[in-house]
Protein backbone atom coordinates (compact mmCIF):
# COMPACT_ATOMS: atom_id res chain seq x y z
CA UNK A 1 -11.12 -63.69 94.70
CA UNK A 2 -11.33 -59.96 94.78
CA UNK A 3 -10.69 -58.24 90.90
CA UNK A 4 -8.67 -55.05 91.17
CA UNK A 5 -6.94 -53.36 94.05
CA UNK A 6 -8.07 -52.40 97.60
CA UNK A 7 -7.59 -48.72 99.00
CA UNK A 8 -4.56 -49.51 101.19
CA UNK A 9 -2.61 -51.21 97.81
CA UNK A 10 -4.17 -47.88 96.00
CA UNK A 11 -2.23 -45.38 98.76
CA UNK A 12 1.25 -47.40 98.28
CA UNK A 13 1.31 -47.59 95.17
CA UNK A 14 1.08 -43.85 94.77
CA UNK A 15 3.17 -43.36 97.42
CA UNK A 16 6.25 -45.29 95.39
CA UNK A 17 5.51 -42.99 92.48
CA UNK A 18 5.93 -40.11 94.75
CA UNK A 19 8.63 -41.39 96.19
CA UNK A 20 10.12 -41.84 92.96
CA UNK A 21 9.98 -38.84 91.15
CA UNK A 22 11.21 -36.95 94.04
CA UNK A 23 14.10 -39.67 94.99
CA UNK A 24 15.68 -38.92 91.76
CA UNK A 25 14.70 -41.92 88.85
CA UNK A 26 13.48 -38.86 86.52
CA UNK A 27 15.80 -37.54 84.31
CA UNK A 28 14.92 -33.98 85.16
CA UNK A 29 16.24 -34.70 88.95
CA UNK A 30 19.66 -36.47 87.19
CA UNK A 31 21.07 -33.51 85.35
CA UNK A 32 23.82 -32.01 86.37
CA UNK A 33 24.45 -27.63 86.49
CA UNK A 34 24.46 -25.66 83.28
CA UNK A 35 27.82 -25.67 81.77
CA UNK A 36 29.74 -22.66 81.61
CA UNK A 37 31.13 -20.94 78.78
CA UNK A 38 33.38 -23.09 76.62
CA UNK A 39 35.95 -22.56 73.94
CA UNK A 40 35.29 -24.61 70.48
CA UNK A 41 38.54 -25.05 68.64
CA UNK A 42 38.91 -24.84 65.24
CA UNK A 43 42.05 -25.95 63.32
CA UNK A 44 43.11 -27.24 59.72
CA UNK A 45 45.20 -30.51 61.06
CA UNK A 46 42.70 -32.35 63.01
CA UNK A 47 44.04 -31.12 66.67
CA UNK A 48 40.73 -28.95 67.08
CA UNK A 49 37.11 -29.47 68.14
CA UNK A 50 36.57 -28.36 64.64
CA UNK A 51 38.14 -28.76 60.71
CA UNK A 52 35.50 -26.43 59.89
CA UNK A 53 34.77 -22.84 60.69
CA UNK A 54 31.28 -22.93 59.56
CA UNK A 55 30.70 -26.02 61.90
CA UNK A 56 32.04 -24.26 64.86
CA UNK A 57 30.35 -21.14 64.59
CA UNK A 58 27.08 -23.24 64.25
CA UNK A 59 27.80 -24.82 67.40
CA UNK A 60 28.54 -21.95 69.46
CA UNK A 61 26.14 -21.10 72.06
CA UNK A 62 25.60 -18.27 73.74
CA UNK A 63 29.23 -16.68 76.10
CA UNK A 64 31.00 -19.29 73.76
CA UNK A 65 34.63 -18.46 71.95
CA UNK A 66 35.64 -19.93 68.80
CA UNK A 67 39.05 -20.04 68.98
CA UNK A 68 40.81 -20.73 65.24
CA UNK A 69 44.21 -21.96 65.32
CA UNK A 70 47.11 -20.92 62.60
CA UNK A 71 46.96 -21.60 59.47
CA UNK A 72 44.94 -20.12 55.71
CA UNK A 73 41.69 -21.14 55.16
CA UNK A 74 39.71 -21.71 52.05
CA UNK A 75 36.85 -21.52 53.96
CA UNK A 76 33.92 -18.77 54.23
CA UNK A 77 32.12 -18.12 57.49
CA UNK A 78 28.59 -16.68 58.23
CA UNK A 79 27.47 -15.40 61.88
CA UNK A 80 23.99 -15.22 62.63
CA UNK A 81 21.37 -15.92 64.76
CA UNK A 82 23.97 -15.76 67.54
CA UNK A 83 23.90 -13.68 70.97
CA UNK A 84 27.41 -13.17 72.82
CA UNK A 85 29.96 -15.16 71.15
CA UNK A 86 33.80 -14.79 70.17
CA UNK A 87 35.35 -15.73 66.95
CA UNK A 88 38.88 -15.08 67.85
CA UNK A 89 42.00 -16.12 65.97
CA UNK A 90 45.63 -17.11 66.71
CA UNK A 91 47.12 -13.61 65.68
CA UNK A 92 46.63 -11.06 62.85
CA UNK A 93 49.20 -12.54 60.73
CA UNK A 94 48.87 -16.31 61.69
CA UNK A 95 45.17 -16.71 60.74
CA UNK A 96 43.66 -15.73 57.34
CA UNK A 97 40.07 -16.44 55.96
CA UNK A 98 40.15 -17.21 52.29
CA UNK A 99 36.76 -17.44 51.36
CA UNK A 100 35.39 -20.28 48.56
CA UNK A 101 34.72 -20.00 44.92
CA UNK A 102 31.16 -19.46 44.69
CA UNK A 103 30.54 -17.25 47.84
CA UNK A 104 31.21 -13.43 47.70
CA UNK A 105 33.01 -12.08 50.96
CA UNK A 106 35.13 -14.52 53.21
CA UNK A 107 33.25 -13.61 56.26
CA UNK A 108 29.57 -12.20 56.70
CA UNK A 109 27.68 -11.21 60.54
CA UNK A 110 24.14 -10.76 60.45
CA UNK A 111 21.97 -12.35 57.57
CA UNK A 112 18.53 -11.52 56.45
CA UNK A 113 15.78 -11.85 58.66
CA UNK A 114 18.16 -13.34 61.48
CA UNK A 115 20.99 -10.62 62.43
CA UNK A 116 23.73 -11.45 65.45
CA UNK A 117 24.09 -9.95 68.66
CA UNK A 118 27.29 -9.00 70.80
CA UNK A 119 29.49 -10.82 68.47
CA UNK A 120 33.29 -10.03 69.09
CA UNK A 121 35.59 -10.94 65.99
CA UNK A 122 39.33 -10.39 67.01
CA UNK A 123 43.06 -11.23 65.59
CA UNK A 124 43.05 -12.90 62.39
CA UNK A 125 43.08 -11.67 58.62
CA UNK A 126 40.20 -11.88 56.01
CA UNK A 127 41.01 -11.38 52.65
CA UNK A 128 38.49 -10.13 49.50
CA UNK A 129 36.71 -12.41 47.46
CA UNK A 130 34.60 -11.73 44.80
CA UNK A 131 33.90 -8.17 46.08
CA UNK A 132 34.38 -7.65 49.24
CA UNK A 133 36.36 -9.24 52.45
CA UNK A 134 33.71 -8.81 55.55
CA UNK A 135 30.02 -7.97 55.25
CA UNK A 136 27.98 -6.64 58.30
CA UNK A 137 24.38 -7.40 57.91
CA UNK A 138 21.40 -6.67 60.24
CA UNK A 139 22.88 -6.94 63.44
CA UNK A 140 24.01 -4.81 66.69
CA UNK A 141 26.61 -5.14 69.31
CA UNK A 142 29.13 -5.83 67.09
CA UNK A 143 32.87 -5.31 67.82
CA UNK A 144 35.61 -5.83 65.52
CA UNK A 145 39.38 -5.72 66.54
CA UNK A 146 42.85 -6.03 65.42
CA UNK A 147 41.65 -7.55 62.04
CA UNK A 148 43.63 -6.97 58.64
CA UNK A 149 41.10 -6.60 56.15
CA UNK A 150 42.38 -7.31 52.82
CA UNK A 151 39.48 -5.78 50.69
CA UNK A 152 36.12 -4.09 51.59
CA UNK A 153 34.32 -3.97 54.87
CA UNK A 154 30.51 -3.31 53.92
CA UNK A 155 28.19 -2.84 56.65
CA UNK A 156 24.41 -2.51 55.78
CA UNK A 157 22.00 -1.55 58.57
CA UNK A 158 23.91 -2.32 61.64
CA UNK A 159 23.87 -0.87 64.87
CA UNK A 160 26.00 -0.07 67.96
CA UNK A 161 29.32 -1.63 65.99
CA UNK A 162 32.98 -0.75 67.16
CA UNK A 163 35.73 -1.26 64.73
CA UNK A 164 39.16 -0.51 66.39
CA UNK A 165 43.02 -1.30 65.75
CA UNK A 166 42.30 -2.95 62.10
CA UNK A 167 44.23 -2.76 58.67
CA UNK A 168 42.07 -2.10 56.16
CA UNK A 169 43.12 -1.89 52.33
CA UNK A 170 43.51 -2.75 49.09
CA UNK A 171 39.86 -2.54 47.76
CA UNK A 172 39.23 -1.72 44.23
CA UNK A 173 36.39 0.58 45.43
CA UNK A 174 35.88 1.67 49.45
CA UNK A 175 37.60 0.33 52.30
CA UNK A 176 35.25 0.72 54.45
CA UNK A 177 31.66 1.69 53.77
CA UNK A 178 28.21 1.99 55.77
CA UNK A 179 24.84 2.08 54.29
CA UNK A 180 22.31 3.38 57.13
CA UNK A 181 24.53 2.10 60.11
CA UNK A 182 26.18 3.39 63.10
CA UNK A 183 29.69 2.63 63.67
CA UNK A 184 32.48 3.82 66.02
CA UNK A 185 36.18 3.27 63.77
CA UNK A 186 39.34 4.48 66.16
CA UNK A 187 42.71 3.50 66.01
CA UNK A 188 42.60 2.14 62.30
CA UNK A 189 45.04 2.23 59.43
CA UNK A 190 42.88 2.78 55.88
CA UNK A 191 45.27 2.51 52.80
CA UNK A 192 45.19 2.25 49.55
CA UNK A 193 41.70 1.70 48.30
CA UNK A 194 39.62 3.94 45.59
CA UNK A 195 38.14 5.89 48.63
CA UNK A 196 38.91 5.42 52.02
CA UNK A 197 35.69 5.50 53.94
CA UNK A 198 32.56 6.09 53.11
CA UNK A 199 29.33 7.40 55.05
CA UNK A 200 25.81 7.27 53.19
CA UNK A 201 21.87 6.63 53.51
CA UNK A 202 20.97 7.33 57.44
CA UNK A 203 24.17 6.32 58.88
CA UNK A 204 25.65 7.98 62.04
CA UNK A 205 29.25 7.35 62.12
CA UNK A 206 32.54 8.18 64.42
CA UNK A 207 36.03 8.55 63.37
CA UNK A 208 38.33 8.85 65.97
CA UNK A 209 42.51 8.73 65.72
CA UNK A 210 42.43 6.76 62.18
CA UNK A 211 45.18 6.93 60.12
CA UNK A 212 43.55 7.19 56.13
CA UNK A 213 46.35 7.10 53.07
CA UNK A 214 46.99 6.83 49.89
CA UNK A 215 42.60 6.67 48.42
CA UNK A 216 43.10 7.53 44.79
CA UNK A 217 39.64 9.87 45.62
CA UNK A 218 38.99 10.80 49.19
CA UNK A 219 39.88 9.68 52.32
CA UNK A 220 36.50 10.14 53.85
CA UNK A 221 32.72 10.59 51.99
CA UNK A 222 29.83 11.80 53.98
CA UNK A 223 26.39 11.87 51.79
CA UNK A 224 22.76 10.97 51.94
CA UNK A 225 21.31 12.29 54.76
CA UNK A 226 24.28 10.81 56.77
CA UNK A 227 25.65 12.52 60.49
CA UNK A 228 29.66 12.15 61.05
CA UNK A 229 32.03 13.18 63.73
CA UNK A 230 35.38 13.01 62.55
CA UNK A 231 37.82 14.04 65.34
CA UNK A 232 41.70 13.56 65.82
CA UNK A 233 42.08 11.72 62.48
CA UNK A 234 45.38 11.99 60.09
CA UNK A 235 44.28 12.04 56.57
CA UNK A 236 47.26 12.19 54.83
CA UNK A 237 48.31 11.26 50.74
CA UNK A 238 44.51 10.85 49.08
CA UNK A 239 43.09 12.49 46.47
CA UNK A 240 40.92 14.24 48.58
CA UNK A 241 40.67 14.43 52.69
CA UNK A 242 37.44 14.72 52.87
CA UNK A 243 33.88 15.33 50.73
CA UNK A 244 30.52 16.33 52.81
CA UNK A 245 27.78 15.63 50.47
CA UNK A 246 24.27 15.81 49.81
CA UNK A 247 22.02 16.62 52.93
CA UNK A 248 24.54 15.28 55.10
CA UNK A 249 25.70 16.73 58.41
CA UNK A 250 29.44 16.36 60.35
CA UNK A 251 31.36 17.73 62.75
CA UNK A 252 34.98 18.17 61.53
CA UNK A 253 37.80 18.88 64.52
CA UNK A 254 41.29 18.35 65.60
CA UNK A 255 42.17 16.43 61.97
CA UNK A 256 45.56 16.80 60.21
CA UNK A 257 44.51 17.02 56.72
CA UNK A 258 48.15 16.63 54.43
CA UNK A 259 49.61 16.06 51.69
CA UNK A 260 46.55 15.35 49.50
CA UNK A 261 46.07 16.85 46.62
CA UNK A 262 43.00 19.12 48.06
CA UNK A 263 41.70 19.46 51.97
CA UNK A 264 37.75 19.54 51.93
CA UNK A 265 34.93 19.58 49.24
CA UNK A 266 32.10 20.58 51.09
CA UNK A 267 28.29 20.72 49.02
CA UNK A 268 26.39 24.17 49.94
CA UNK A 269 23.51 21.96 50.86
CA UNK A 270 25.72 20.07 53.47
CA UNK A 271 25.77 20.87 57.58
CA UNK A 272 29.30 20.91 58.03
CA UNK A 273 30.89 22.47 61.04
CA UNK A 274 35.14 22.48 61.08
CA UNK A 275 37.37 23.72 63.97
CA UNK A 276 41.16 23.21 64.99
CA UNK A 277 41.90 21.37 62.03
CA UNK A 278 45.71 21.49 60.47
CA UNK A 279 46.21 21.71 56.60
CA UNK A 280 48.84 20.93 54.35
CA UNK A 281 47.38 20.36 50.72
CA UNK A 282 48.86 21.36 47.12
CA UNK A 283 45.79 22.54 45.13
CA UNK A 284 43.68 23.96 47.96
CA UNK A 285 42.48 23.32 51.43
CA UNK A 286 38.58 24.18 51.01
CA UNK A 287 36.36 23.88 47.61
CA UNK A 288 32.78 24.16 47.11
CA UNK A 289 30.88 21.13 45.80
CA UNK A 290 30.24 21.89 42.06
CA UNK A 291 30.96 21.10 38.20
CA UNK A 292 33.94 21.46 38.63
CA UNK A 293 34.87 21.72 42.49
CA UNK A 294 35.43 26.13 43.36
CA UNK A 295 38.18 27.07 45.98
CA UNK A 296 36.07 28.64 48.39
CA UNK A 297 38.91 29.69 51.04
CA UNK A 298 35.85 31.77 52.86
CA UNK A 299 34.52 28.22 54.45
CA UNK A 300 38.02 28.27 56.30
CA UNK A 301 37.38 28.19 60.29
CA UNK A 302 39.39 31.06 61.92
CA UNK A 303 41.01 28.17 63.98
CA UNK A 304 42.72 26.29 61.34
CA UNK A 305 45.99 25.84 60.92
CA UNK A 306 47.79 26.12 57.28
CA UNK A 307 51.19 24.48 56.93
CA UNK A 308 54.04 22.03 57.09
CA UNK A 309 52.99 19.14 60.08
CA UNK A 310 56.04 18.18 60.23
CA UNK A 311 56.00 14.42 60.29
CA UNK A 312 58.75 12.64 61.12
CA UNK A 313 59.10 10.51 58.05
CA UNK A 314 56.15 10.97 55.63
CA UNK A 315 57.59 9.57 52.37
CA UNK A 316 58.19 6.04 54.66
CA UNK A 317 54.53 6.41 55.72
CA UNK A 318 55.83 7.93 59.29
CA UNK A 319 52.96 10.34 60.26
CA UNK A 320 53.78 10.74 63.77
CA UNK A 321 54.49 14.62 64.31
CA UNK A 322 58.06 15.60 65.20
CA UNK A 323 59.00 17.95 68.46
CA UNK A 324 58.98 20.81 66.49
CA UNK A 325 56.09 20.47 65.57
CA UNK A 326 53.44 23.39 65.61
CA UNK A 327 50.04 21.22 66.04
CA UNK A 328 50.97 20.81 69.47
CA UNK A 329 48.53 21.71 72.30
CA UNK A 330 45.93 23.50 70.54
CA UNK A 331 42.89 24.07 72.12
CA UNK A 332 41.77 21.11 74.34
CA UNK A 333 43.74 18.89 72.11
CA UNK A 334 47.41 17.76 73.13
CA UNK A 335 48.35 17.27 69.48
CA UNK A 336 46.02 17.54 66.43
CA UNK A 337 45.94 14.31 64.57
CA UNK A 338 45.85 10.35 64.76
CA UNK A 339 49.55 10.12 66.02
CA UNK A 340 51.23 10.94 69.36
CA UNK A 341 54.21 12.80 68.95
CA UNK A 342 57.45 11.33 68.28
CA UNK A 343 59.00 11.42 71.70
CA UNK A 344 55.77 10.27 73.29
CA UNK A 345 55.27 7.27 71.10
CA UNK A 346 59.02 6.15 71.80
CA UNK A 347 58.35 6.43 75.59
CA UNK A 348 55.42 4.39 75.66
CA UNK A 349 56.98 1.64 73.65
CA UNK A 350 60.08 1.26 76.60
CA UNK A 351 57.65 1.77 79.34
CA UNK A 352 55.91 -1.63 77.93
């Protein structure tokens, strides 16, 4: 008897291997497509995907939405290491982020050495804890949208970000304040905090159509070697409107700079170009940077406007301009300001 195989039991028994892997009996062969995009749900009584935000958000993959359903949570969140995700709420005033005792900030994007990519964070509320409400960290592509921000929204070297139709307010120091970032802000409401917004280190920052109120300082600070535009914005019942700093360098046009106690402090070693803007200010509409701040009314642009906006209900925090207005169609600009005009804004609300 013969020990081992012959050549012809050799050939079929590589041909059933062949035949095998190819027929399907590797796993490799057995998987199905790539799922798609999913949504994770997150909710407090159990009827989710998720009890825990953290949880979900770690799960996530990349084109997936974490949807969070009603309710308060005493919960913190961190985003990082992610690429194209959504963490997306039931509503603005249906979902609210509490944060946890021994974690400062409720919600944080980016973290040291990881960052987050073309993260979306819509429709829910995050309020202040130990500092500050939402921190922005090392990361780019970020979008932030109808979010009430109870507190301080620090962002520290972040890139291409877009915060738009947010309430921000109520911090003991800045609103909203970037450390070497770029940032887009439009559409937002910025109330009550010590100063409304603040621009410093090597940021680059646009603000568009924001309505800024009630900072006991400023509404805006631009210093460092920081670039602004700040275009269309109502800056209306601060301390200050506006204070370009340091080496710093803006662009100031179309504003509606009221009701503050003075307009702009601009420092002789700032770059600081203003045009079409409308003032309205008891103690002065332009100072010079010093110890103490000097009216310097020779910094006013020949295009500025001096006088009464006429809002249609400023002590009920009504900033829309009336009919009669006179910052109507100036220049390229419809109306100066954040706010359509009265009649416009009423329009727009039927046609919906």
């Amino acid at each position: 008897m013969r020990s081992g195989m012959n050549m012809k039991q050799l050939m079929a028994l590589g041909l059933i291997v062949v035949l095998g892997f190819w027929g399907g009996s590797s796993g490799l062969a057995e998987e199905g497509p790539p799922l798609g995009p999913r949504t994770i749900v997150v909710a407090l009584d159990g009827t989710g995907d998720y009890v825990s935000l953290q949880e979900a958000v770690d799960a996530a993959k990349k084109g997936d939405t974490v949807f969070v359903k009603a309710g308060q949570y005493p919960q913190d969140v961190t985003i990082h290491s992610k690429e194209k995700i959504k963490f997306v709420g039931a509503g603005m005033d249906q979902v609210t982020i509490l944060g946890r005792d021994i974690v400062v900030g409720a919600l944080h994007v980016g973290k040291w050495p990881y960052g987050a990519t073309d993260v979306e964070i819509s429709d829910m509320t995050i309020n202040d804890h130990g500092g500050h409400a939402v921190g922005l960290f090392n990361g780019q592509g970020l979008i932030l949208r109808r979010l009430k921000i109870n507190g301080m929204l620090f962002s520290q070297q972040v890139h291409d970000v877009r915060i738009e139709d947010c309430v921000i307010g109520g911090s003991e120091t800045t609103g909203a304040q970037f450390a070497d970032s770029e940032a887009v802000l439009i559409g937002n409401v910025i109330h009550d905090n010590d100063h409304g917004v603040s621009i410093a280190g090597k940021s680059n920052v646009r603000l568009e159509r924001n309505v800024i109120t009630r900072s006991l300082f400023e509404a805006i600070v631009v210093s460092g070697h920081a670039r602004a535009v700040l275009v269309s914005n109502t800056l209306v019942k601060n301390g200050g409107g506006a204070a370009f700093l340091g080496q710093s360098r803006s662009d100031v046009t179309g504003n509606v700079v009221g009701l503050n106690r003075v307009g702009f402090v601009i420092a002789p070693s700032s770059q600081t170009t203003t045009s079409f803007n409308a003032f309205y200010n008891s103690d002065g509409d332009y100072l010079r940077e010093g110890n103490p701040n000097e009216p310097a009314p020779e910094l006013k642009a020949q295009s500025d406007i001096t006088g009464d906006p006429y809002f249609v209900d400023p002590g009920h925090d009504d900033f829309r301009l009336r009919l009669d207005t006179p910052l109507l169609k100036i220049d390229h600009f419809p109306y100066l300001g954040a706010l359509a005009p009265a009649s416009t804004a009423v329009r727009r609300s039927t046609e919906k």
